[in-house]
PDB file of N, CA and C in Angstrom:
ATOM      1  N   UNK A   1     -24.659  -0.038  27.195  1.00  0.00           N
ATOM      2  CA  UNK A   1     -24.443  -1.404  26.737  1.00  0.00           C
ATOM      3  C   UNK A   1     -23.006  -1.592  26.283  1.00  0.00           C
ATOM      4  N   UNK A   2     -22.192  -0.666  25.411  1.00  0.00           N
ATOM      5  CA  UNK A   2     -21.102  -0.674  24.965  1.00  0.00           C
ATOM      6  C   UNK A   2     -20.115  -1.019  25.922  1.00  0.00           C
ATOM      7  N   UNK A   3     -21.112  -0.159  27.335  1.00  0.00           N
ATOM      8  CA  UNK A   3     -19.379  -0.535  28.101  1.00  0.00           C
ATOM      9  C   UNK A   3     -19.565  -1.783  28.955  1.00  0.00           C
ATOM     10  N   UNK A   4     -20.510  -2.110  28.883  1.00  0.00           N
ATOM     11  CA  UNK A   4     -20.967  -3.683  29.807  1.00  0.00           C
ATOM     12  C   UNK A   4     -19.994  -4.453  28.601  1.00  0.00           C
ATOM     13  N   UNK A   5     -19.834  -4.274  27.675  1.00  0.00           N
ATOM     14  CA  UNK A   5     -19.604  -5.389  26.431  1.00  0.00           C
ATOM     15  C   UNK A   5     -17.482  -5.698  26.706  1.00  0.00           C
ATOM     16  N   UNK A   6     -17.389  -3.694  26.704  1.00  0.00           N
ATOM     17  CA  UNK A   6     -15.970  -3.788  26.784  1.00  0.00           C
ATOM     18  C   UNK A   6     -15.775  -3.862  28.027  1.00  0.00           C
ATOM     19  N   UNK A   7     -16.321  -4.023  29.393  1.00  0.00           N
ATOM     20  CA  UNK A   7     -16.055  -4.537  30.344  1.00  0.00           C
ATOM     21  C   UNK A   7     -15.666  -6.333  30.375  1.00  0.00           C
ATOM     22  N   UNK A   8     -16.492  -6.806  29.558  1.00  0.00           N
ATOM     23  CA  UNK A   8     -16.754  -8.243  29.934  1.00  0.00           C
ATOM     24  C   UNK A   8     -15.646  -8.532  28.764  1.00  0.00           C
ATOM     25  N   UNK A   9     -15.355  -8.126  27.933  1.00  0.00           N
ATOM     26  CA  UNK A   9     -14.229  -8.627  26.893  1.00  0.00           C
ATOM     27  C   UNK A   9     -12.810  -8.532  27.612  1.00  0.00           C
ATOM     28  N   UNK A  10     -12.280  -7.292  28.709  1.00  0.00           N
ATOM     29  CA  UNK A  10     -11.210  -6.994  29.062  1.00  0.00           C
ATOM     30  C   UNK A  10     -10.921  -7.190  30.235  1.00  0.00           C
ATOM     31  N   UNK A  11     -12.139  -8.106  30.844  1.00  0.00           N
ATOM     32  CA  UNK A  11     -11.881  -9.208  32.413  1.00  0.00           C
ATOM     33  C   UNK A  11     -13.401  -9.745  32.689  1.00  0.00           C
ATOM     34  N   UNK A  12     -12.768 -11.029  32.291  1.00  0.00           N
ATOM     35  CA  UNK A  12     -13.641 -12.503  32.119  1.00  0.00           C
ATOM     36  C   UNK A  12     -14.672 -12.443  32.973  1.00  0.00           C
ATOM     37  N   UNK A  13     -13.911 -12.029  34.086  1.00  0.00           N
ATOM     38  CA  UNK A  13     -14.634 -12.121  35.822  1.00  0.00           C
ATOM     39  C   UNK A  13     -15.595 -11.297  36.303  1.00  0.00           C
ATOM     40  N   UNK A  14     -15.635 -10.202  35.213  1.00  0.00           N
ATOM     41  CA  UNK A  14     -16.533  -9.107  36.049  1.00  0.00           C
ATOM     42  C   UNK A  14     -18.143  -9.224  35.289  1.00  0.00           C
ATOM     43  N   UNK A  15     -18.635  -8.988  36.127  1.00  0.00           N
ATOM     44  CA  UNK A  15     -20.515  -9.678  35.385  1.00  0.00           C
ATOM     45  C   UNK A  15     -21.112  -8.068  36.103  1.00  0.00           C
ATOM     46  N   UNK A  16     -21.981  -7.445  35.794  1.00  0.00           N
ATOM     47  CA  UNK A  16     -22.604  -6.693  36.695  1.00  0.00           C
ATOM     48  C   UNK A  16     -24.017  -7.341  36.808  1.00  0.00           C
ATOM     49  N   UNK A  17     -24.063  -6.882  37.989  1.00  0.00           N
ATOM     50  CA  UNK A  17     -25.398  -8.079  38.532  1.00  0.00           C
ATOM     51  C   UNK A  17     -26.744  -8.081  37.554  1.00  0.00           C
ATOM     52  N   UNK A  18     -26.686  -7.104  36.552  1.00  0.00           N
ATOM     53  CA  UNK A  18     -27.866  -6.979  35.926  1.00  0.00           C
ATOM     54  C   UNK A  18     -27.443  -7.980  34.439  1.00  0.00           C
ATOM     55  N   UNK A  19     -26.565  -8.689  34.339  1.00  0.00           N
ATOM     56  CA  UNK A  19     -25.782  -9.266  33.284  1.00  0.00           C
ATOM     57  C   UNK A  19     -25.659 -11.034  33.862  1.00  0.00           C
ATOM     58  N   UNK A  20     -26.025 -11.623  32.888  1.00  0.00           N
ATOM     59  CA  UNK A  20     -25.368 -13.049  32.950  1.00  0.00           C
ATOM     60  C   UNK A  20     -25.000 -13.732  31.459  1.00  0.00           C
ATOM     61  N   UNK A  21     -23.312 -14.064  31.480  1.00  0.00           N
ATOM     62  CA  UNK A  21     -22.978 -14.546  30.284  1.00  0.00           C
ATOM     63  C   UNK A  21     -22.442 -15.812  30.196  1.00  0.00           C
ATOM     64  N   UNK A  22     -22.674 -16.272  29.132  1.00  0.00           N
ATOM     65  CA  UNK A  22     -22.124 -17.712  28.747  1.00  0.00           C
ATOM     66  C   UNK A  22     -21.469 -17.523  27.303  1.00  0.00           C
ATOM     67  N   UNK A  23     -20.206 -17.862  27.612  1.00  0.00           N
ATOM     68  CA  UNK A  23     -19.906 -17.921  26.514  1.00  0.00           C
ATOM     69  C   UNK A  23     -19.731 -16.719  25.875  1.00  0.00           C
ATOM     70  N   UNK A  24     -20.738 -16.378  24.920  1.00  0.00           N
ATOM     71  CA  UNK A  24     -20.610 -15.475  23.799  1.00  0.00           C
ATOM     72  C   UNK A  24     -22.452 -14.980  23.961  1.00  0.00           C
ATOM     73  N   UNK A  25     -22.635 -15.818  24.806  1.00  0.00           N
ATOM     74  CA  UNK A  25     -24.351 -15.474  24.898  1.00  0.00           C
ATOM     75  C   UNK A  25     -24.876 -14.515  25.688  1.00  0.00           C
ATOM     76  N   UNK A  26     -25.440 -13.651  26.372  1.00  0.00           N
ATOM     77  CA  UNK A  26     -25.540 -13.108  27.293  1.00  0.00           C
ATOM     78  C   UNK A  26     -27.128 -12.451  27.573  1.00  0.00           C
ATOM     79  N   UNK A  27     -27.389 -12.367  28.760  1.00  0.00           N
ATOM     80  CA  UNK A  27     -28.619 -11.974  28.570  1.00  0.00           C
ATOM     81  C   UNK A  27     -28.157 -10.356  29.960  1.00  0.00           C
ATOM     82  N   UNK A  28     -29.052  -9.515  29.605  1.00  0.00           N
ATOM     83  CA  UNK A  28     -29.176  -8.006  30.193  1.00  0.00           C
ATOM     84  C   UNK A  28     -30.745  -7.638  30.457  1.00  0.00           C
ATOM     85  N   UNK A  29     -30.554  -7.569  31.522  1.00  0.00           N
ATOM     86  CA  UNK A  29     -32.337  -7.147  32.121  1.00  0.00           C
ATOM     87  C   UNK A  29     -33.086  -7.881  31.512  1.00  0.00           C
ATOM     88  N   UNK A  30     -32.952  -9.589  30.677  1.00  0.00           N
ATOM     89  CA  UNK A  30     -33.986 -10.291  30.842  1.00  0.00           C
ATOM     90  C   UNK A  30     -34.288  -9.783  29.281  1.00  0.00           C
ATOM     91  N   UNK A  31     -33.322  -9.730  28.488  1.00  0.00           N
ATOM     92  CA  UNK A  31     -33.385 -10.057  27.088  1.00  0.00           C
ATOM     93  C   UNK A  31     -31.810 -10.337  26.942  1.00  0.00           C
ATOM     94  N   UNK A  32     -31.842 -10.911  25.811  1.00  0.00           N
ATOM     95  CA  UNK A  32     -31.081 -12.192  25.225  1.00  0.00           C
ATOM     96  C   UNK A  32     -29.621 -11.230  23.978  1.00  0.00           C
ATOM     97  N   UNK A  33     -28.749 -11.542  23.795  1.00  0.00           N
ATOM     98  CA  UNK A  33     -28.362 -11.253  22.844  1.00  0.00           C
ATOM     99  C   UNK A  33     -26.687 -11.812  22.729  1.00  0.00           C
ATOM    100  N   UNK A  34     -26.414 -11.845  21.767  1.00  0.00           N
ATOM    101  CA  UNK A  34     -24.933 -12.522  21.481  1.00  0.00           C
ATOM    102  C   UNK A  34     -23.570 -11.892  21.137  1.00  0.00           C
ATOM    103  N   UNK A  35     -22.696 -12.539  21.425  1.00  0.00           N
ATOM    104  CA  UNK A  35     -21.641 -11.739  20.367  1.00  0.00           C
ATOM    105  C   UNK A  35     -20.866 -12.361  19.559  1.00  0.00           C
ATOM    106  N   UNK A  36     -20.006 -12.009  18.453  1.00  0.00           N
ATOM    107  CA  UNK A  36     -19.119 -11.652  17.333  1.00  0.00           C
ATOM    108  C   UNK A  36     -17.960 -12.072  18.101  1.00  0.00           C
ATOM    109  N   UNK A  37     -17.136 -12.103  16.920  1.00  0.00           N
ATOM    110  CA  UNK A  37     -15.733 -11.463  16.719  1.00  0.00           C
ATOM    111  C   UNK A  37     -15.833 -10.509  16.255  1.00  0.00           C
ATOM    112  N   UNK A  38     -16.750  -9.796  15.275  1.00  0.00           N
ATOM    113  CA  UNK A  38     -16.843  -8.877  14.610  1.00  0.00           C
ATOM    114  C   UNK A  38     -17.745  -7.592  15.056  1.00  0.00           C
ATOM    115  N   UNK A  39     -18.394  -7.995  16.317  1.00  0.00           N
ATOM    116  CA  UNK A  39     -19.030  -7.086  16.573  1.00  0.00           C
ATOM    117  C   UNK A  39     -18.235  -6.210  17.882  1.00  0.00           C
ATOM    118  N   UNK A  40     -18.675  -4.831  17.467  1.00  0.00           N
ATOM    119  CA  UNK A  40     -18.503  -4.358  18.878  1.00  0.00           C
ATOM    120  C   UNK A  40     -19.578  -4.017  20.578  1.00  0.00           C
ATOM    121  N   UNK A  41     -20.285  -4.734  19.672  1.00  0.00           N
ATOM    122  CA  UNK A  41     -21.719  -4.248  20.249  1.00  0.00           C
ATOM    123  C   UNK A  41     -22.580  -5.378  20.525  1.00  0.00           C
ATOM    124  N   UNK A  42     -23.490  -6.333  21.205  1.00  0.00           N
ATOM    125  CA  UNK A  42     -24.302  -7.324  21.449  1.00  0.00           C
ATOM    126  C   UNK A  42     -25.782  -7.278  19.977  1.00  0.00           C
ATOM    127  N   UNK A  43     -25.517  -8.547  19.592  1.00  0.00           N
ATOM    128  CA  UNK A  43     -26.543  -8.454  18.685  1.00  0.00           C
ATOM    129  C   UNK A  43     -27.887  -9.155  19.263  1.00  0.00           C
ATOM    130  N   UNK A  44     -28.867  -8.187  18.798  1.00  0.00           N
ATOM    131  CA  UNK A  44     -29.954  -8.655  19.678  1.00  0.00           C
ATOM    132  C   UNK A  44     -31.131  -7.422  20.289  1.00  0.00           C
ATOM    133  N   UNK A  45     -32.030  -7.650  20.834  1.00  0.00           N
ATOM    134  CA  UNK A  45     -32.157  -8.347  21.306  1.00  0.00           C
ATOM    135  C   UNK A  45     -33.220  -9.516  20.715  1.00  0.00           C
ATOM    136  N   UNK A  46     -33.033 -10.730  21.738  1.00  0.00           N
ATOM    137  CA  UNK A  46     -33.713 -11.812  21.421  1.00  0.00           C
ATOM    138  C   UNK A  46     -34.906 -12.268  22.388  1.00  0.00           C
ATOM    139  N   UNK A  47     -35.792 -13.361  21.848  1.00  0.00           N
ATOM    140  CA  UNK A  47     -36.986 -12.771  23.289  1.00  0.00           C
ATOM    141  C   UNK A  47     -36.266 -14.164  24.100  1.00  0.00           C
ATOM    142  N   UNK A  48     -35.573 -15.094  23.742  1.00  0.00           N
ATOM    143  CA  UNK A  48     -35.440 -16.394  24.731  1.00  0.00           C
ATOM    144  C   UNK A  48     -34.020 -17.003  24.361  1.00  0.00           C
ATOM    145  N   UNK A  49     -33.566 -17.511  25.478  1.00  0.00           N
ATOM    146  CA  UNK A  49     -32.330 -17.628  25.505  1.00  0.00           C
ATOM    147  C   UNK A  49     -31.901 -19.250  24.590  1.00  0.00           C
ATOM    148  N   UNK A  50     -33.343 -19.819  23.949  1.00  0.00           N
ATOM    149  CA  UNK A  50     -32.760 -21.227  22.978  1.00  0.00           C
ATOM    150  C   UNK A  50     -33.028 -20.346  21.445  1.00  0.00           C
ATOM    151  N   UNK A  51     -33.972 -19.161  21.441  1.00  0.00           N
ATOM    152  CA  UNK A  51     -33.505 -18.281  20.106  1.00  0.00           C
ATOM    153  C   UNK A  51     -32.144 -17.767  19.780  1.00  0.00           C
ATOM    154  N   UNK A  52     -31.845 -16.864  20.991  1.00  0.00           N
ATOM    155  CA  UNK A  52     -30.672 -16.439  20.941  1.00  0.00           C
ATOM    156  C   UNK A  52     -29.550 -17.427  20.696  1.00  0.00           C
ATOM    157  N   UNK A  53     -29.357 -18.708  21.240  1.00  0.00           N
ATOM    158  CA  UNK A  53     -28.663 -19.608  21.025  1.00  0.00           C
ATOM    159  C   UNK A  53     -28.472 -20.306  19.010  1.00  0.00           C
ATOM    160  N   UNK A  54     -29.594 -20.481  19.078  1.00  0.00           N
ATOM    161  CA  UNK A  54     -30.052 -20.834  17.558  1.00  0.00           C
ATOM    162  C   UNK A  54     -29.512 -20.068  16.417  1.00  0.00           C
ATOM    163  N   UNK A  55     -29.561 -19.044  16.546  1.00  0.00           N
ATOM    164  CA  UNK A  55     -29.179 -17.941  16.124  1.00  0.00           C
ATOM    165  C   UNK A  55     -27.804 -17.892  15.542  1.00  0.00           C
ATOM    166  N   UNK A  56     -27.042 -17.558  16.943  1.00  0.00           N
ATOM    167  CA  UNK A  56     -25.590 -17.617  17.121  1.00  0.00           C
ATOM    168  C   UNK A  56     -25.017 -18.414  16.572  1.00  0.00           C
ATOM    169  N   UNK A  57     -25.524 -20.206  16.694  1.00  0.00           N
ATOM    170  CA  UNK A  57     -25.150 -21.521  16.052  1.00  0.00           C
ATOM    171  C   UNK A  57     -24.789 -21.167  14.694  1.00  0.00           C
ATOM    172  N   UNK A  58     -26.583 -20.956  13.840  1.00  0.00           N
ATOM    173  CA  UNK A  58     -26.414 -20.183  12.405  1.00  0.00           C
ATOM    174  C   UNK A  58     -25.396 -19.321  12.138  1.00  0.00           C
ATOM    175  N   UNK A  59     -25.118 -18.225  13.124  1.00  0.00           N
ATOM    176  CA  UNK A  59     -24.006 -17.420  12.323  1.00  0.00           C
ATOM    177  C   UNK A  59     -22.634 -18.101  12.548  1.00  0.00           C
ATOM    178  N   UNK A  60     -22.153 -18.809  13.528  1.00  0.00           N
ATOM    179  CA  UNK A  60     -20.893 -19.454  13.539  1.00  0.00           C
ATOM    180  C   UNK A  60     -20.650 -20.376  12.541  1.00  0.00           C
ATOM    181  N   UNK A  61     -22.039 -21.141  11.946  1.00  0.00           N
ATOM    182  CA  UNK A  61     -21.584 -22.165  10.268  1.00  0.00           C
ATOM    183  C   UNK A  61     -21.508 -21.363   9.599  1.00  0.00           C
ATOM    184  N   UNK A  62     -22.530 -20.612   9.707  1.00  0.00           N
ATOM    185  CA  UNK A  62     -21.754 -19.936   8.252  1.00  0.00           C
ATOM    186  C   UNK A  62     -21.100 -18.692   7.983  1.00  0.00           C
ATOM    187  N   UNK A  63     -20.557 -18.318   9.368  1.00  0.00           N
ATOM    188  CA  UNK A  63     -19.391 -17.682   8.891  1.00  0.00           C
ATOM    189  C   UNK A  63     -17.911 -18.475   8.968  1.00  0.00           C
ATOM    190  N   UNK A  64     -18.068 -19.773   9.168  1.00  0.00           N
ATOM    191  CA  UNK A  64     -17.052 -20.668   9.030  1.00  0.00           C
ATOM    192  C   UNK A  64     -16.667 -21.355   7.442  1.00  0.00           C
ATOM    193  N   UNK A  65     -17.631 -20.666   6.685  1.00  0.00           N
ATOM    194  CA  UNK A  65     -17.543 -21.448   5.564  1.00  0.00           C
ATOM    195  C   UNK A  65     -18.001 -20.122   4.226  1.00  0.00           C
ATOM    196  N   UNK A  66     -18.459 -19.213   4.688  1.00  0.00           N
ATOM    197  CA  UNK A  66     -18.114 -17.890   4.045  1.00  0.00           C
ATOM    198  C   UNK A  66     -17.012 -17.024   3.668  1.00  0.00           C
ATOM    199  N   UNK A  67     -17.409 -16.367   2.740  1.00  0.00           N
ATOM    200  CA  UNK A  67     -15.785 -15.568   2.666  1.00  0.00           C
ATOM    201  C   UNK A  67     -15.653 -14.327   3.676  1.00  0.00           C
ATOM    202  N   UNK A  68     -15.015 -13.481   3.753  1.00  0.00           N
ATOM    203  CA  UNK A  68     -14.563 -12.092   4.695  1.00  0.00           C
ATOM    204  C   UNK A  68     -16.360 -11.431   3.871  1.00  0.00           C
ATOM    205  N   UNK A  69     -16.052 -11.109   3.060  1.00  0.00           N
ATOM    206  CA  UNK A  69     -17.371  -9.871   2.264  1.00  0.00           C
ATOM    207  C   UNK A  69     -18.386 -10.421   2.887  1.00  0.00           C
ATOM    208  N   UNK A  70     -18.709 -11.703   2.727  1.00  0.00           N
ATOM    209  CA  UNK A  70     -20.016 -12.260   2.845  1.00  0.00           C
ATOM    210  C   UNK A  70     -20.325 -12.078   4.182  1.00  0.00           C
ATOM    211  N   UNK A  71     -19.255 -12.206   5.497  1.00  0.00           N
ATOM    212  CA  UNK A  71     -19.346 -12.565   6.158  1.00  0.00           C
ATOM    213  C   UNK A  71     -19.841 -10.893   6.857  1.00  0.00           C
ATOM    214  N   UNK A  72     -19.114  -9.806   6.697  1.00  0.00           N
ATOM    215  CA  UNK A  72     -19.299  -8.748   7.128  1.00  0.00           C
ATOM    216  C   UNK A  72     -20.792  -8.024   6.582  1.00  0.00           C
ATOM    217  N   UNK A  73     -21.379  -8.554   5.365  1.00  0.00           N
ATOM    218  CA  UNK A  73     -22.126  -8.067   4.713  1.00  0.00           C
ATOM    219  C   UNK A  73     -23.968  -8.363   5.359  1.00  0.00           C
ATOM    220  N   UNK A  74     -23.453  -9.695   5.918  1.00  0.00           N
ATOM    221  CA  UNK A  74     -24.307 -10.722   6.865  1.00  0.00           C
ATOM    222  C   UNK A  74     -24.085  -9.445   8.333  1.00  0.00           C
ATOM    223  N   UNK A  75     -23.043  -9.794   8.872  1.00  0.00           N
ATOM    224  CA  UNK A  75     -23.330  -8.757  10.380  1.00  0.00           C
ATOM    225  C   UNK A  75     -23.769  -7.652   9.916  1.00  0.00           C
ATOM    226  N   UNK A  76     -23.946  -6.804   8.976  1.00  0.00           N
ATOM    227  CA  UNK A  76     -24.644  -5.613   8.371  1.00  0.00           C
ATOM    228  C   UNK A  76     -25.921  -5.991   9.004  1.00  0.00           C
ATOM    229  N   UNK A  77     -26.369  -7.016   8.115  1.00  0.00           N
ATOM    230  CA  UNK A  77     -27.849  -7.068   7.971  1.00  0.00           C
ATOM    231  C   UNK A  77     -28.069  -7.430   9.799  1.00  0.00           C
ATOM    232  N   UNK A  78     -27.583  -8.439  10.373  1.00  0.00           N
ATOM    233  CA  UNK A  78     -27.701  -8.415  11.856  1.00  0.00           C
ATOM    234  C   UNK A  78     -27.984  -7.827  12.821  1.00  0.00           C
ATOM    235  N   UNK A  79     -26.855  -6.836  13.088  1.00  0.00           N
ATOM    236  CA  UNK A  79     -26.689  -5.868  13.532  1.00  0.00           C
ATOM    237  C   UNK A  79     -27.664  -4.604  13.509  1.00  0.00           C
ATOM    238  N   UNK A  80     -28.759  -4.375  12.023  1.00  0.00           N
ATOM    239  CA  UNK A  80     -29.889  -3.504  12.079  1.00  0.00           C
ATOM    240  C   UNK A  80     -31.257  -4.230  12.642  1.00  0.00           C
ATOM    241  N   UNK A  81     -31.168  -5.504  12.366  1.00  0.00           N
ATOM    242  CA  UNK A  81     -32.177  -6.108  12.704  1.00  0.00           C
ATOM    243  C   UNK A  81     -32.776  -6.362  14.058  1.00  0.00           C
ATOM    244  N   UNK A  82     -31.631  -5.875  15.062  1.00  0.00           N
ATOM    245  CA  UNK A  82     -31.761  -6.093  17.089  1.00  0.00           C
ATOM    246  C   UNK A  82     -32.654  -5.031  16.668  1.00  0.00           C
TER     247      UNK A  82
END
């Protein structure tokens, strides 16, 4: 998974056929999961791609309006929860 992630971060263009992304969204063999700025890794997985979406929404407010601690302390909890 790591390297599907740093593949797709270090050329836009390359998808492997078992991968489809939007955005920051992405789904892999038919589960769902998102990404960060902060992550290095896809958070997730999710069972449907308007969860996974929902989700993501939530963490972009409020890490727009959180501080740095809060904000890293939150992808903690995230990040164990896939």
């Amino acid at each position: 998974m790591l390297e599907v992630v740093k593949t797709l971060r270090s050329d836009e263009g390359y998808l492997p056929s078992n991968c489809v992304r939007k955005k920051r969204i992405l789904c892999l063999n038919g589960e769902w999961f998102f990404l960060t700025r902060e992550s290095r890794t896809p958070l997730g997985p999710f069972p449907d791609q308007e969860k996974v979406m929902d989700i993501a929404r939530d963490y972009v407010t409020f890490a727009a309006v959180a501080d740095k601690a809060m904000v890293t302390r939150c992808f903690k909890h995230l990040s164990k929860a896939g």
